[in-house]
C-alpha atoms as a PDB file:
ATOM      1  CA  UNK A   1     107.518  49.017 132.280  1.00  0.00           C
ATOM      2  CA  UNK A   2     110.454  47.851 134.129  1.00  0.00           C
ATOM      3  CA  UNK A   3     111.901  44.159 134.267  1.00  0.00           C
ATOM      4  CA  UNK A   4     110.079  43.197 137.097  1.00  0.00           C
ATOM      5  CA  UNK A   5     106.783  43.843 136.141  1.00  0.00           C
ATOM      6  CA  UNK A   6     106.950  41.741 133.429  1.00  0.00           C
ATOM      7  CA  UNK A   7     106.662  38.600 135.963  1.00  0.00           C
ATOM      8  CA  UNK A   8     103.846  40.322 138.087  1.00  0.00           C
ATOM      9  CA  UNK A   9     100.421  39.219 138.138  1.00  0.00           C
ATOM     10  CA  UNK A  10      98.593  42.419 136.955  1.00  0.00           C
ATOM     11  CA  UNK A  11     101.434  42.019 133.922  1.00  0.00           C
ATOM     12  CA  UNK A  12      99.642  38.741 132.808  1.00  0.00           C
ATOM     13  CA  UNK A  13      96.295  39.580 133.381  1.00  0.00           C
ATOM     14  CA  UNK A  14      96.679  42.456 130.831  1.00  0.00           C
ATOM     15  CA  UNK A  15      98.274  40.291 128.267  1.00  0.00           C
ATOM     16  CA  UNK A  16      95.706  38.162 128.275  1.00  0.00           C
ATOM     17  CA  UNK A  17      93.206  40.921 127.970  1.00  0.00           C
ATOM     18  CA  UNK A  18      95.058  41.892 124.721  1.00  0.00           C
ATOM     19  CA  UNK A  19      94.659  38.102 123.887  1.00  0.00           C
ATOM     20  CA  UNK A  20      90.892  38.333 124.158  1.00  0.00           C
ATOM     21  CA  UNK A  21      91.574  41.378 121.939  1.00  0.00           C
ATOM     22  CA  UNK A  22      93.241  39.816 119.479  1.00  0.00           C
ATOM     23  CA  UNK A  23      90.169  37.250 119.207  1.00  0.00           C
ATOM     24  CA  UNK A  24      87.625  40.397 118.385  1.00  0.00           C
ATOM     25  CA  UNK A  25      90.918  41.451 116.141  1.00  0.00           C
ATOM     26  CA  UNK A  26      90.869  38.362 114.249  1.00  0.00           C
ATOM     27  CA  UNK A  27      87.163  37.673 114.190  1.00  0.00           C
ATOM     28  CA  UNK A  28      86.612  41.155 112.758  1.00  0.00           C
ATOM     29  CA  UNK A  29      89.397  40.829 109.749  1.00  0.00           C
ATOM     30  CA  UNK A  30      87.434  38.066 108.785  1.00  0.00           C
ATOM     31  CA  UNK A  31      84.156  38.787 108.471  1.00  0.00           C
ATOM     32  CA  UNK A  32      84.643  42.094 107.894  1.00  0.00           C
ATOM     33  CA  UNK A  33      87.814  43.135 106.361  1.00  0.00           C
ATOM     34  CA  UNK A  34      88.616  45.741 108.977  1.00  0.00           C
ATOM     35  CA  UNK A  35      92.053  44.345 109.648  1.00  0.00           C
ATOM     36  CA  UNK A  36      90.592  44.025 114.033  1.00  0.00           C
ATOM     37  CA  UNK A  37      92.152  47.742 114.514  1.00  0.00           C
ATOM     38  CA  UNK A  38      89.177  48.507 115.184  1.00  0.00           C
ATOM     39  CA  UNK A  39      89.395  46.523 118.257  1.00  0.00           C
ATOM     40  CA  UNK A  40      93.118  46.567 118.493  1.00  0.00           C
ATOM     41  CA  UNK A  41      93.884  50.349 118.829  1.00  0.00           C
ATOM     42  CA  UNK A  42      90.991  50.801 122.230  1.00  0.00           C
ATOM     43  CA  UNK A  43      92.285  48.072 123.711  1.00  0.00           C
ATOM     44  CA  UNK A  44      95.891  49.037 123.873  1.00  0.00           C
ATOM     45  CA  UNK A  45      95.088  52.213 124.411  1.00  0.00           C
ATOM     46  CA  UNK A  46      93.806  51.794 127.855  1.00  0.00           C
ATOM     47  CA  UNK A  47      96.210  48.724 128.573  1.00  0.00           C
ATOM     48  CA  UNK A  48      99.416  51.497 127.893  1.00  0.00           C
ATOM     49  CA  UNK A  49      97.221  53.480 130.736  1.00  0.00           C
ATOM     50  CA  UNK A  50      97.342  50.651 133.321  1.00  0.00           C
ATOM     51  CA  UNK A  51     101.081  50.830 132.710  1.00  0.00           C
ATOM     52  CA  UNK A  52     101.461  54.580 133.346  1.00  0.00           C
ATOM     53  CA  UNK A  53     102.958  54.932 129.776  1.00  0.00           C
ATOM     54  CA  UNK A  54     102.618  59.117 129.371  1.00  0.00           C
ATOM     55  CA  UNK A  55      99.090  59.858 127.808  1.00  0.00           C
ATOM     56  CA  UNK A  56     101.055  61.916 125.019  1.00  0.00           C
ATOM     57  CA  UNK A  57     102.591  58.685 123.584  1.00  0.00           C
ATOM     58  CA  UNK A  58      99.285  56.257 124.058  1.00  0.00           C
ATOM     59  CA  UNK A  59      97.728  56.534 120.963  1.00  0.00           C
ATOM     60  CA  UNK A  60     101.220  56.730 118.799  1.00  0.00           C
ATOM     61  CA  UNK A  61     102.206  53.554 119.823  1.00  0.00           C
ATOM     62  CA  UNK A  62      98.575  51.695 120.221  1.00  0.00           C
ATOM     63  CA  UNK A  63      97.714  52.862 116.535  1.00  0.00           C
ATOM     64  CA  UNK A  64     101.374  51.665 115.492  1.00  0.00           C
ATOM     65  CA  UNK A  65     101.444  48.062 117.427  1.00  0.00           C
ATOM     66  CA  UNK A  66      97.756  47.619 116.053  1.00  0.00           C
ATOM     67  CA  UNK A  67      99.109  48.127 112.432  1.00  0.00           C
ATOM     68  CA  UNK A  68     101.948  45.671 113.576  1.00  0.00           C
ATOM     69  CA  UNK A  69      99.410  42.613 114.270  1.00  0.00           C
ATOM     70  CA  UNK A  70      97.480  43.590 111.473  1.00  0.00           C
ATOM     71  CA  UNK A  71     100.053  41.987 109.333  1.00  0.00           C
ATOM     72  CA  UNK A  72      99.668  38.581 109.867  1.00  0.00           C
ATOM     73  CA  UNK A  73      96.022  38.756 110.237  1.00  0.00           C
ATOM     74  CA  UNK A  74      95.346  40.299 107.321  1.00  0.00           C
ATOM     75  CA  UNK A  75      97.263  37.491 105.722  1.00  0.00           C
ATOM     76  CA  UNK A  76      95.032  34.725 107.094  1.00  0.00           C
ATOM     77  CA  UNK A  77      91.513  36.497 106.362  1.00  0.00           C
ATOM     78  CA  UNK A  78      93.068  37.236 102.511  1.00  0.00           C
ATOM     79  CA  UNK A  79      93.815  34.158 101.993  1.00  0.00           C
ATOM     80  CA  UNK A  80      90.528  32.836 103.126  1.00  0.00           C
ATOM     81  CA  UNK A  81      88.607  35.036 100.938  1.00  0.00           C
ATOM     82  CA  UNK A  82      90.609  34.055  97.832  1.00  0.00           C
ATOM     83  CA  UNK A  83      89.507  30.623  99.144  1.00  0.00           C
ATOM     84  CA  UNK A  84      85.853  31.628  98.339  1.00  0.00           C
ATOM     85  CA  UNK A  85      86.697  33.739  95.144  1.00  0.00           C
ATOM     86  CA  UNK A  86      86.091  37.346  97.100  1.00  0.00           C
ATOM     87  CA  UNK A  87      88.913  39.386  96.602  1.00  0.00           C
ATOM     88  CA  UNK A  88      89.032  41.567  93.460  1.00  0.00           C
ATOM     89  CA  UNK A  89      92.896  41.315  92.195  1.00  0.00           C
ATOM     90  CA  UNK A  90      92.101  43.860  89.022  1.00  0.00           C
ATOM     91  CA  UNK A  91      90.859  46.108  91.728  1.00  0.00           C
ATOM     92  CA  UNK A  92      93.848  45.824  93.613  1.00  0.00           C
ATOM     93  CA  UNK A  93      96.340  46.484  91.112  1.00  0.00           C
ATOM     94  CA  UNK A  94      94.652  49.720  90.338  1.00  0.00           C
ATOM     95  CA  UNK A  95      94.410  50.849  94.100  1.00  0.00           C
ATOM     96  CA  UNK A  96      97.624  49.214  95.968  1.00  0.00           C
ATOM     97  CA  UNK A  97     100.391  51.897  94.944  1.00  0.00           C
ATOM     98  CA  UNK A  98      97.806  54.500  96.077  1.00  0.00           C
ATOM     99  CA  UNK A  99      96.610  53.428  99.128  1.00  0.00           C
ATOM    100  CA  UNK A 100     100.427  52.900 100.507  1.00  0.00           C
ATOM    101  CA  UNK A 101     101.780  56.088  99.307  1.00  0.00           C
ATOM    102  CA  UNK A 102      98.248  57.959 101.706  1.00  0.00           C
ATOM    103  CA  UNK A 103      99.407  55.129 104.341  1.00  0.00           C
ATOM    104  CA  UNK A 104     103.053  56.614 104.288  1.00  0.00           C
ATOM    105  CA  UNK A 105     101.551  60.152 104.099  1.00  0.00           C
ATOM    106  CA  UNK A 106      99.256  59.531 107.347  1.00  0.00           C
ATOM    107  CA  UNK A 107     101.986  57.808 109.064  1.00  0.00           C
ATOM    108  CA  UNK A 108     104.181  60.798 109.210  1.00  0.00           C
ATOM    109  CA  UNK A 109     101.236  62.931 110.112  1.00  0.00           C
ATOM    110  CA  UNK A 110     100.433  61.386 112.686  1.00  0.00           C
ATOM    111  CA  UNK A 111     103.918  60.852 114.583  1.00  0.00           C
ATOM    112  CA  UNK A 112     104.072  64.631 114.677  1.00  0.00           C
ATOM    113  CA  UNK A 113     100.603  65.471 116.085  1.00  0.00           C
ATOM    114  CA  UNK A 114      99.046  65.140 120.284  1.00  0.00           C
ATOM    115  CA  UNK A 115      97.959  61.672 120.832  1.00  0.00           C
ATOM    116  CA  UNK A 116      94.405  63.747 121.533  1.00  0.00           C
ATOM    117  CA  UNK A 117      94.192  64.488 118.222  1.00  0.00           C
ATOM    118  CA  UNK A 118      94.440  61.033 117.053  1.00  0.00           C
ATOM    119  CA  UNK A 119      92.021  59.933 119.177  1.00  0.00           C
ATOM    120  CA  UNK A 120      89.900  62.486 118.175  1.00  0.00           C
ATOM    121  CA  UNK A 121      90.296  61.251 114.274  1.00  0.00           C
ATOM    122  CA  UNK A 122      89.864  57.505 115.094  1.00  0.00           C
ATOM    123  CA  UNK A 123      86.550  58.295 117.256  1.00  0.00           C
ATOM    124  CA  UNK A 124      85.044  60.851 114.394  1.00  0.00           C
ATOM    125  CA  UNK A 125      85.996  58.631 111.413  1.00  0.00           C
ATOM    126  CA  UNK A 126      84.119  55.571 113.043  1.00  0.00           C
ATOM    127  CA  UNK A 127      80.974  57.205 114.194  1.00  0.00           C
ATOM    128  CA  UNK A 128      80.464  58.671 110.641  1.00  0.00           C
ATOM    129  CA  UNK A 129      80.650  55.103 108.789  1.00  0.00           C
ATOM    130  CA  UNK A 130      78.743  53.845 111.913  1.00  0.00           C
ATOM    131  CA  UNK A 131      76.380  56.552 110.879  1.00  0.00           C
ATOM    132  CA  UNK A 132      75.939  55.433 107.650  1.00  0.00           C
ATOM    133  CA  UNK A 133      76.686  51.386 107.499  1.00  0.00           C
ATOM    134  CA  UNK A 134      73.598  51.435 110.599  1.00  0.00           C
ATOM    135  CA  UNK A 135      71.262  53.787 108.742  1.00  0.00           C
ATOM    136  CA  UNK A 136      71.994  54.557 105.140  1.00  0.00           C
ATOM    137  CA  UNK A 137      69.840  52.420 102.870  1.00  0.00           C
ATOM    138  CA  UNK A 138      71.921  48.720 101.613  1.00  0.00           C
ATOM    139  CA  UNK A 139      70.201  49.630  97.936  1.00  0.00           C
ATOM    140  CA  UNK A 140      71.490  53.367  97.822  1.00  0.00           C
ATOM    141  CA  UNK A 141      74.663  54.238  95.801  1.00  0.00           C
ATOM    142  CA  UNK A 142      76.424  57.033  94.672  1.00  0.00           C
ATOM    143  CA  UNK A 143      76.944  55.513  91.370  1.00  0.00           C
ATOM    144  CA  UNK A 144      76.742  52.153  89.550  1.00  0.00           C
ATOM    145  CA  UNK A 145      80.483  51.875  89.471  1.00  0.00           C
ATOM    146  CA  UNK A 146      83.639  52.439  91.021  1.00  0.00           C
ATOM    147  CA  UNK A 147      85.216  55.778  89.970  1.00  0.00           C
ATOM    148  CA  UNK A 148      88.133  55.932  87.824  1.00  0.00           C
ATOM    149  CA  UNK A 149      91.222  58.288  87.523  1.00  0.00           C
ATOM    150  CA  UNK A 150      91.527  61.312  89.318  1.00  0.00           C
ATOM    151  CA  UNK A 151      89.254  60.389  91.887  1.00  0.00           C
ATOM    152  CA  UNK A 152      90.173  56.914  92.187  1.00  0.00           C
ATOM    153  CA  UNK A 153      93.330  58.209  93.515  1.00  0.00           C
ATOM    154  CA  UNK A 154      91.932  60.926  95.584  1.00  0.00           C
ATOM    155  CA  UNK A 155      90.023  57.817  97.412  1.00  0.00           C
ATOM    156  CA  UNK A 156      92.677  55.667  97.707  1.00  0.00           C
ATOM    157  CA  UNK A 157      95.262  58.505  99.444  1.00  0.00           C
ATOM    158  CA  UNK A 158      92.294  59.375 101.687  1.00  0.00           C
ATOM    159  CA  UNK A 159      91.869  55.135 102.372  1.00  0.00           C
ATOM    160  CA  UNK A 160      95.783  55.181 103.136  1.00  0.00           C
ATOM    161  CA  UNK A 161      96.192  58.170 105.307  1.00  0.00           C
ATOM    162  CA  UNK A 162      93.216  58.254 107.357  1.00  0.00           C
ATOM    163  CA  UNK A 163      93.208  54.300 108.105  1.00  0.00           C
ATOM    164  CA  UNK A 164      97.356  54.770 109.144  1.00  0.00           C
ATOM    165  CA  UNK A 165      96.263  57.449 111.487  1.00  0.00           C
ATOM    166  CA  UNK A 166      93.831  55.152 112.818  1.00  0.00           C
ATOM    167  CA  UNK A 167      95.940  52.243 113.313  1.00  0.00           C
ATOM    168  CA  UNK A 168      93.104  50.035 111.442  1.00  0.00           C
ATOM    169  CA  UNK A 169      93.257  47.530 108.457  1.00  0.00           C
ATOM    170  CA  UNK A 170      91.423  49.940 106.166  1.00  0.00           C
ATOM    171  CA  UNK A 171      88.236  48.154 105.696  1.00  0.00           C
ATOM    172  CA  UNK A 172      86.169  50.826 107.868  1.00  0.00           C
ATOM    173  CA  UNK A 173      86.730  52.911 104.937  1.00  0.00           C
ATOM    174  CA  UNK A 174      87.540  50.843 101.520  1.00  0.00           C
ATOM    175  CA  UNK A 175      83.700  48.679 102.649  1.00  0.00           C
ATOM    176  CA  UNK A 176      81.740  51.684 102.728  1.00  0.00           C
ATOM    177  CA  UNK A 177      83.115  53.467  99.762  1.00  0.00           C
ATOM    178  CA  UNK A 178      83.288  50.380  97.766  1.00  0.00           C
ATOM    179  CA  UNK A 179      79.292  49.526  98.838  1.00  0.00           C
ATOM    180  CA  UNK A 180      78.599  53.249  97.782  1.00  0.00           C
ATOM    181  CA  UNK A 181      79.690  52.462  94.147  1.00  0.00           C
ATOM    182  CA  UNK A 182      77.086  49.648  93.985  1.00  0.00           C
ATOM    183  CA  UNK A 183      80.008  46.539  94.546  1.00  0.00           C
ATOM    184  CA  UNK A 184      78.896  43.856  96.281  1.00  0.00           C
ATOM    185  CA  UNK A 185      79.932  43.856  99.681  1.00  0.00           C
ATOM    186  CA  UNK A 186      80.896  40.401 100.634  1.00  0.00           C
ATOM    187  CA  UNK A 187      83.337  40.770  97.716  1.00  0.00           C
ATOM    188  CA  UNK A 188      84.356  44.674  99.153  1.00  0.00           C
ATOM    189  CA  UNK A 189      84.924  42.830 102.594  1.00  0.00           C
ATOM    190  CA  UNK A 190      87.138  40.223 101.035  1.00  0.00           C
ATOM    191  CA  UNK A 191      89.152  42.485  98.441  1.00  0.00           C
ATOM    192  CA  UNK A 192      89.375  44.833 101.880  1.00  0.00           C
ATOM    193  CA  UNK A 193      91.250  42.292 103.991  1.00  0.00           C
ATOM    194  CA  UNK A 194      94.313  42.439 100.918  1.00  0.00           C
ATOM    195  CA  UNK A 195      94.084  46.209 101.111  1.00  0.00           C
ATOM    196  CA  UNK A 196      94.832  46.136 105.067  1.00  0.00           C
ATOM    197  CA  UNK A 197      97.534  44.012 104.058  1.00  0.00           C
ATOM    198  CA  UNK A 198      99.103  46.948 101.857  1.00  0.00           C
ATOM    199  CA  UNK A 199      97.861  49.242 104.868  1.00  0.00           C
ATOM    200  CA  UNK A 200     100.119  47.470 107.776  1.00  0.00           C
ATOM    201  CA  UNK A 201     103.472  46.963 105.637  1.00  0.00           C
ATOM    202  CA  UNK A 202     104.473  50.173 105.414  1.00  0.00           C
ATOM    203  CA  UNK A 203     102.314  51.237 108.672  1.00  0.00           C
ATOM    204  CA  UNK A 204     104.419  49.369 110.885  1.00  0.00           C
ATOM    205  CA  UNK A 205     107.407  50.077 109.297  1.00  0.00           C
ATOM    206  CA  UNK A 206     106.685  54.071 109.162  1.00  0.00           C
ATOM    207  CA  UNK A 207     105.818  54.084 113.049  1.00  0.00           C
ATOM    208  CA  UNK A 208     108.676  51.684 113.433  1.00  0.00           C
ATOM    209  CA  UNK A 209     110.625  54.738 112.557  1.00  0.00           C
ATOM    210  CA  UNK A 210     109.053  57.905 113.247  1.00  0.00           C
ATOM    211  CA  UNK A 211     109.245  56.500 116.745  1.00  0.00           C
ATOM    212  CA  UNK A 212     112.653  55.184 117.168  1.00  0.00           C
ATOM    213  CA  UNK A 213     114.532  57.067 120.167  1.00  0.00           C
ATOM    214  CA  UNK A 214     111.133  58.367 121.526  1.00  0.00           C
ATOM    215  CA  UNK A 215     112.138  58.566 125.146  1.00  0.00           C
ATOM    216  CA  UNK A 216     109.271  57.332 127.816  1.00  0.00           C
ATOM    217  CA  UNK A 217     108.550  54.357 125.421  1.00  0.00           C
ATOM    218  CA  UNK A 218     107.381  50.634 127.363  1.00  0.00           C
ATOM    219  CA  UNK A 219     110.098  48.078 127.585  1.00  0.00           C
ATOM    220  CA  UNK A 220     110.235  45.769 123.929  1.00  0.00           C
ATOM    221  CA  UNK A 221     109.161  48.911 121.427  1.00  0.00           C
ATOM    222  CA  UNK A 222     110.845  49.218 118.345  1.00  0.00           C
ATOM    223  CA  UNK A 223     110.043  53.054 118.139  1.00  0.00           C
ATOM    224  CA  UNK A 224     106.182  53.066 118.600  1.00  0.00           C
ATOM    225  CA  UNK A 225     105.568  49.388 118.107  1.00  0.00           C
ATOM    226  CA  UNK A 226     105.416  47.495 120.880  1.00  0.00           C
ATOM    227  CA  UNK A 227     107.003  43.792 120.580  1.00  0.00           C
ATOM    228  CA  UNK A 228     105.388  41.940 123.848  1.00  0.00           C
ATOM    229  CA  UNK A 229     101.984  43.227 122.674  1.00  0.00           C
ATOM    230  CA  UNK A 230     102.147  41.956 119.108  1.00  0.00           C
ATOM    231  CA  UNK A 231     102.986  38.925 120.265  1.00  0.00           C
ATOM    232  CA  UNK A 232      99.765  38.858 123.066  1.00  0.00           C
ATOM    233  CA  UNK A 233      97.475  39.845 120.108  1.00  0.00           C
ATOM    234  CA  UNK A 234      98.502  37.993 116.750  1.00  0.00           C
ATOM    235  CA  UNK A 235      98.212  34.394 117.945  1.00  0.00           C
ATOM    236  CA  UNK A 236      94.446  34.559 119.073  1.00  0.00           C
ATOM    237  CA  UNK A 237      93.849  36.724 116.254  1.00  0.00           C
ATOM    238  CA  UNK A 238      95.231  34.304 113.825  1.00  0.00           C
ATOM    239  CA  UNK A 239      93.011  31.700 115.122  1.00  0.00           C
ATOM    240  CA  UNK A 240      89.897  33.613 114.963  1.00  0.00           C
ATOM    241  CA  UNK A 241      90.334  34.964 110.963  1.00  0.00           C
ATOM    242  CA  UNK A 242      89.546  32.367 108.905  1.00  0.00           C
ATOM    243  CA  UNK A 243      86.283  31.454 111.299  1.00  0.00           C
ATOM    244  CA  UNK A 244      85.265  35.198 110.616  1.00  0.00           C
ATOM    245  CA  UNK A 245      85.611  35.199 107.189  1.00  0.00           C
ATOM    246  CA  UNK A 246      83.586  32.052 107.653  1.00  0.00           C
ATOM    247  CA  UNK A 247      80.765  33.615 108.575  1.00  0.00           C
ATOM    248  CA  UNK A 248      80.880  36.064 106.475  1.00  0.00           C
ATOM    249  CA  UNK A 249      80.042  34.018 103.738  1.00  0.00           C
ATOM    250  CA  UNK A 250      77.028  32.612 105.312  1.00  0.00           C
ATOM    251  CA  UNK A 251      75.179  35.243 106.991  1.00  0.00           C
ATOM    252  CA  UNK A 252      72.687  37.611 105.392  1.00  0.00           C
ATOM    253  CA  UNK A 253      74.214  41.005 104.024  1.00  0.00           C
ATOM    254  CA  UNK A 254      72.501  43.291 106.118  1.00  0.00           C
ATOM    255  CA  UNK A 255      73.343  41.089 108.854  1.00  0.00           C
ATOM    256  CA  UNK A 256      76.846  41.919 107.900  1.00  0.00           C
ATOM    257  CA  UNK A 257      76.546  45.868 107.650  1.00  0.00           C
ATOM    258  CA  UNK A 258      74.454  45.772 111.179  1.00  0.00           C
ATOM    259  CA  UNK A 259      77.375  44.261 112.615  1.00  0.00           C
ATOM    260  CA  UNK A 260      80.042  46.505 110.983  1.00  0.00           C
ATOM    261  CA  UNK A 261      77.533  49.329 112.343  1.00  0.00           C
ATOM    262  CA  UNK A 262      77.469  48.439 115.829  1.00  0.00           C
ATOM    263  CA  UNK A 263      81.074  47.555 116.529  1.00  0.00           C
ATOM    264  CA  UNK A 264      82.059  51.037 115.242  1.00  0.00           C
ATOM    265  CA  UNK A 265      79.981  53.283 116.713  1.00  0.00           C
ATOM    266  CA  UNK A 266      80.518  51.188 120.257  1.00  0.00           C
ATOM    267  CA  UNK A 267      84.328  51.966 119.278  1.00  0.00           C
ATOM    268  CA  UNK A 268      83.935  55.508 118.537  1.00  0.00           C
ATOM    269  CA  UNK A 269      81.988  56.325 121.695  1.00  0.00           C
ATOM    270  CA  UNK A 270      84.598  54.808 123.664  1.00  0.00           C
ATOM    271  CA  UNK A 271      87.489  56.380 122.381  1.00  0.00           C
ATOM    272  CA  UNK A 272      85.254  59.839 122.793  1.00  0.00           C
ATOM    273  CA  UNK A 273      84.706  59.148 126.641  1.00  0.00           C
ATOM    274  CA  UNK A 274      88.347  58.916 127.032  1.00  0.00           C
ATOM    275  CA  UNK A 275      88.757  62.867 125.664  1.00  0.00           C
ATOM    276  CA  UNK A 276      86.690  63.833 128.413  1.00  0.00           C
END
């Protein structure tokens, strides 16, 4: 992306697609805790295309610009599910140190494998808790708790790495395995925007580095985050947060897993297309 393009029409017409994006972003961290990477990483993705950024380097920096906007949206949809009493801060204590030591884990992994490969992860991953969000039973649980040590950790590294990787918020995978334990899953989806918060710190600032001196990077990346498209996606997305986690404090549970279901398995057979 050269200086001139930034002025050119087809220049703002995909900013403001990544605006739209950021809407779906935002809407999504709220009502479901997913942190909008979800919607985020596709999106850029195909955007990096239109801009003839090498195919190798696509997914690097879309997964580490989408953990870059997750930061601030994660902050509005926290704190308006600690508005409605939903986020567990025991819970967190036990799982934060955890779940950023698997994000810093996946981070490096994933700046040293083909951008194919990542895609690859990010379409698998969401087609299996499609999979089971769409038809696993809402009464059916594992157990009638949440696990404790080893396995708590085991979780949370898997929660860390696999959602860095992805370039989402986390929720995709902290919901699901929450909801499995038999916790509620309004208060999973509210104690799951907080853990993409402790996702996208030291995401961002992983990829930040892994990245820096790539050569072939777009104009405005600080290694593979890109500056110009955090900025397209976080202001919509901000906007669009709190009105998600709105709603999902009024709609009908299943309601809410339906949802979860459909936007991920759309996602992951998107993202498979593109390997073919």
């Amino acid at each position: 992306m050269d200086l001139s393009s930034i002025f050119s029409g087809e220049t703002w017409f995909l900013i403001g697609i990544l605006a739209l994006a950021g809407c779906g972003s935002g809407f999504l961290a709220g009502m479901l805790g997913v942190g909008g990477g979800i919607v985020v990483v596709p999106a850029l993705f195909h955007v990096l295309a239109a801009f003839d950024v090498p195919l190798d380097l696509r997914m690097h920096i879309a997964v580490g610009t989408s953990l870059g906007s997750i930061v601030p949206t994660s902050i509005i949809s926290l704190r308006a599910h600690n508005k409605r009493g939903a986020v567990d801060w025991g819970l967190l204590r036990q799982w934060a140190p955890w779940v950023a030591a698997g994000v810093i884990l996946g981070s490096i992994i994933a700046s040293d494998v083909r951008g194919a490969t990542l895609t690859l992860i990010f379409a698998i991953m969401s087609l299996l808790v499609a999979s089971y969000l769409a038809i696993g039973r809402a009464d059916f649980h594992i157990t009638d708790k949440l696990p404790g040590t080893p396995i708590r950790q085991a979780i949370c590294l898997f929660i860390g790495g696999v959602s860095a990787m992805m370039g989402i918020g986390g929720g995709s995978l902290s919901v699901p395995a929450m909801t499995l334990c038999s916790y509620p899953i309004r208060r999973a989806v509210g104690t799951a925007s907080a853990i993409g918060l402790i996702i996208a710190v030291p995401g961002t600032i992983t990829f930040m580095v892994t990245g820096f001196g790539e050569t072939g990077l777009p104009m405005a990346s600080v290694g593979y985050v890109n500056l110009v498209a955090v900025a397209a996606l976080v202001p919509s997305s901000l906007i669009f947060a709190p009105i998600g986690a709105k709603v999902a404090h009024t709609i009908p549970q299943i309601v809410l897993r339906r949802c979860f279901a459909g936007f991920l398995l759309l996602t992951s057979l998107r993202m498979f297309y593109s390997l073919l």
